[in-house]
Protein backbone atom coordinates (compact mmCIF):
# COMPACT_ATOMS: atom_id res chain seq x y z
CA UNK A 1 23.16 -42.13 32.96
CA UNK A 2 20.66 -44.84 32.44
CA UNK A 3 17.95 -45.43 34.61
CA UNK A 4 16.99 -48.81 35.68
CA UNK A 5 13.20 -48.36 36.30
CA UNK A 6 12.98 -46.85 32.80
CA UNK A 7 14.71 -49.81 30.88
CA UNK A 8 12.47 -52.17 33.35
CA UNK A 9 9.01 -50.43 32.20
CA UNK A 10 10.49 -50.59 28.15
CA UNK A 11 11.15 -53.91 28.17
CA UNK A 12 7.66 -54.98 30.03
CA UNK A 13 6.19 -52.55 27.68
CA UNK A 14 7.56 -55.49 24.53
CA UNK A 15 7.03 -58.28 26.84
CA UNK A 16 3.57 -57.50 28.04
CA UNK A 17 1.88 -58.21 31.52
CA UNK A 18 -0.89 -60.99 30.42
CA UNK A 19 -0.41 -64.57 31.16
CA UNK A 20 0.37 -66.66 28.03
CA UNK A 21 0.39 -70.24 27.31
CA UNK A 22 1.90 -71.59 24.26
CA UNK A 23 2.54 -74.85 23.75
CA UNK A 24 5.25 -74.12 20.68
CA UNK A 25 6.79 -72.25 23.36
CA UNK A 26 10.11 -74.05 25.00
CA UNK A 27 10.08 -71.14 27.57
CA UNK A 28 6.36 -72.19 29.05
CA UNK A 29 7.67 -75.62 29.63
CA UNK A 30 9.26 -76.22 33.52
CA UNK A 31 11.68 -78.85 31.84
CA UNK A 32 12.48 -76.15 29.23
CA UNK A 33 11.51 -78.10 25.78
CA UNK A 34 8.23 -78.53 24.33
CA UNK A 35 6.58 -81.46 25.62
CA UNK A 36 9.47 -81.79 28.60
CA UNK A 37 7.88 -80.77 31.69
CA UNK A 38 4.60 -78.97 32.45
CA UNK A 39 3.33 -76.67 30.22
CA UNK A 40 2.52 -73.26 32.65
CA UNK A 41 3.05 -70.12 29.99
CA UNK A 42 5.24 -67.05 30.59
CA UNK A 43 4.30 -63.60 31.86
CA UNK A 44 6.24 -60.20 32.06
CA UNK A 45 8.58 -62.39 29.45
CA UNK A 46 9.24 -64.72 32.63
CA UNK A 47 9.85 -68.43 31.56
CA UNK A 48 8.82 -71.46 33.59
CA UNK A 49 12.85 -71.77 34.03
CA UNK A 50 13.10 -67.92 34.92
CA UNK A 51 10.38 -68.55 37.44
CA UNK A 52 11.50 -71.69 39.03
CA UNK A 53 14.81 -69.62 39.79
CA UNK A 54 13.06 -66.99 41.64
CA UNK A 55 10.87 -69.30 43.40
CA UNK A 56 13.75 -71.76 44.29
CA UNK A 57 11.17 -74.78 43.22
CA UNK A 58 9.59 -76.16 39.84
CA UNK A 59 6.55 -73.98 39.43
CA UNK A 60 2.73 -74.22 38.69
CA UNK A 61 0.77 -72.46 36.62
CA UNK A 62 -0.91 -70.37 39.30
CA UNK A 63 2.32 -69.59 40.16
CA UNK A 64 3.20 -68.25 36.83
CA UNK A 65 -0.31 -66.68 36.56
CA UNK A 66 -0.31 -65.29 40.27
CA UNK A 67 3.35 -63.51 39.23
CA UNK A 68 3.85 -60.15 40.11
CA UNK A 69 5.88 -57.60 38.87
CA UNK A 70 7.79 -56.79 42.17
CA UNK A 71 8.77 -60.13 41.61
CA UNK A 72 9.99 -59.92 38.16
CA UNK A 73 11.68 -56.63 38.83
CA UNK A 74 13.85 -58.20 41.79
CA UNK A 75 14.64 -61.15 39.13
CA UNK A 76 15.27 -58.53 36.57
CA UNK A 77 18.27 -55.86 38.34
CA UNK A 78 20.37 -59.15 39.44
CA UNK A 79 19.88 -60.96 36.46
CA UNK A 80 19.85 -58.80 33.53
CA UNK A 81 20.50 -55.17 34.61
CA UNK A 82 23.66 -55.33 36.64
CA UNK A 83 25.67 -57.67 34.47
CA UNK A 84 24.90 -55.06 31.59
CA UNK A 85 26.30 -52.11 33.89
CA UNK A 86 22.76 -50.33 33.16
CA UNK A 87 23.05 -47.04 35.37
CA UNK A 88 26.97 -46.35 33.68
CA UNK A 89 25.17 -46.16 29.86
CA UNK A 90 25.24 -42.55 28.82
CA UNK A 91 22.30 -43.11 26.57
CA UNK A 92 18.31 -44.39 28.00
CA UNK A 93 17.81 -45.74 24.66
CA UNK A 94 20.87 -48.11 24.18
CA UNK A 95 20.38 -49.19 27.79
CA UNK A 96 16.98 -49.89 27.33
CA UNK A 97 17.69 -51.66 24.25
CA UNK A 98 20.63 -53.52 25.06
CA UNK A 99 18.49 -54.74 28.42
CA UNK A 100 16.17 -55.84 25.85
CA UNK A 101 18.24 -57.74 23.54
CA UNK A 102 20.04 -59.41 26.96
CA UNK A 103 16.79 -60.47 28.01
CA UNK A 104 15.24 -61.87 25.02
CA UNK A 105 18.33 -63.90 23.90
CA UNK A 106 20.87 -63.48 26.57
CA UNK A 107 23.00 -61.04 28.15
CA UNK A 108 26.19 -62.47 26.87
CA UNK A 109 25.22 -63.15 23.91
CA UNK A 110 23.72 -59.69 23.68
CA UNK A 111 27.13 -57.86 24.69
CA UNK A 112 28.88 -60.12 22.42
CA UNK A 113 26.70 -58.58 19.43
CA UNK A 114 27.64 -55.11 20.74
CA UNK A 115 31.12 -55.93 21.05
CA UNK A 116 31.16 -57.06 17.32
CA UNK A 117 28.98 -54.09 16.50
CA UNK A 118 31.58 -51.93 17.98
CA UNK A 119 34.68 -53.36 17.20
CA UNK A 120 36.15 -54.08 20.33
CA UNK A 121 37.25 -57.52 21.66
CA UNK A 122 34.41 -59.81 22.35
CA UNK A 123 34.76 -60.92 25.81
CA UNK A 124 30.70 -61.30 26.10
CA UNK A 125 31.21 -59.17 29.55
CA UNK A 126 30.27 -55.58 29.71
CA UNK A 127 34.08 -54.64 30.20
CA UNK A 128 35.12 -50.84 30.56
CA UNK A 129 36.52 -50.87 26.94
CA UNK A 130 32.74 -51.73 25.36
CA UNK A 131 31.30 -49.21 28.17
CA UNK A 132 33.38 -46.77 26.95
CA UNK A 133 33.11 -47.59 23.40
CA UNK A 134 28.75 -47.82 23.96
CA UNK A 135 29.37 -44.38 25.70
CA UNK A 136 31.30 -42.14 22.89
CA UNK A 137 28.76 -43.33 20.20
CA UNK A 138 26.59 -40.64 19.09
């Protein structure tokens, strides 16, 4: 079964640990559009939304640039890892990848894409049919 502390290390190994501030960026924005908020960049992947969340409050940019990745990690299981059922994937790579894809654009929308890929009904929850259906691919 899939490992959680792998898929975490594969996706930060995409995302990358460096502060970054782009101002194109809805994600580095607290209000979450350019130009709506205060501009304080991402890191680990983390958006000024993602970060207010685990903080409880609108954040800074020291805050963003002081984040760990203990932080991000506890964000991370709840958020992204246990909605995807991550440790009852057969495979390391599909969980990684599929933790990926949930991150980057969404974890429903993410199963949804698998469920199509897979032809099973798209429910956009990781149900036992797409588990098993994810699991019995070779």
């Amino acid at each position: 079964m899939a490992d959680k502390i792998q898929a975490i290390k594969y996706m930060m190994s995409i995302e990358g640990d460096e502060w970054e501030l782009s101002p194109k960026d809805n994600g580095t924005w607290t209000g979450g559009e350019v130009d709506l908020g205060e501009n304080i960049g991402t890191k680990f992947g983390i958006t000024a939304q993602d970060l207010a969340k685990i903080l409880g409050r609108t954040p800074t940019i020291d805050d963003m640039k002081n984040l760990t990745i203990d932080k991000v990690v506890s964000f991370l299981e709840p958020t992204y890892l246990i909605p995807i059922r991550i440790t009852e994937i057969k495979s390391q790579d599909k969980a990684n990848k599929l933790a990926e894809s949930g991150y980057n654009g969404g974890v429903k929308t993410a199963i949804g894409m698998i469920q199509e890929a897979l032809g099973v009904p798209i429910t956009r929850k990781m149900d036992d049919i797409t588990l098993t259906a994810l699991n019995n691919l070779s």
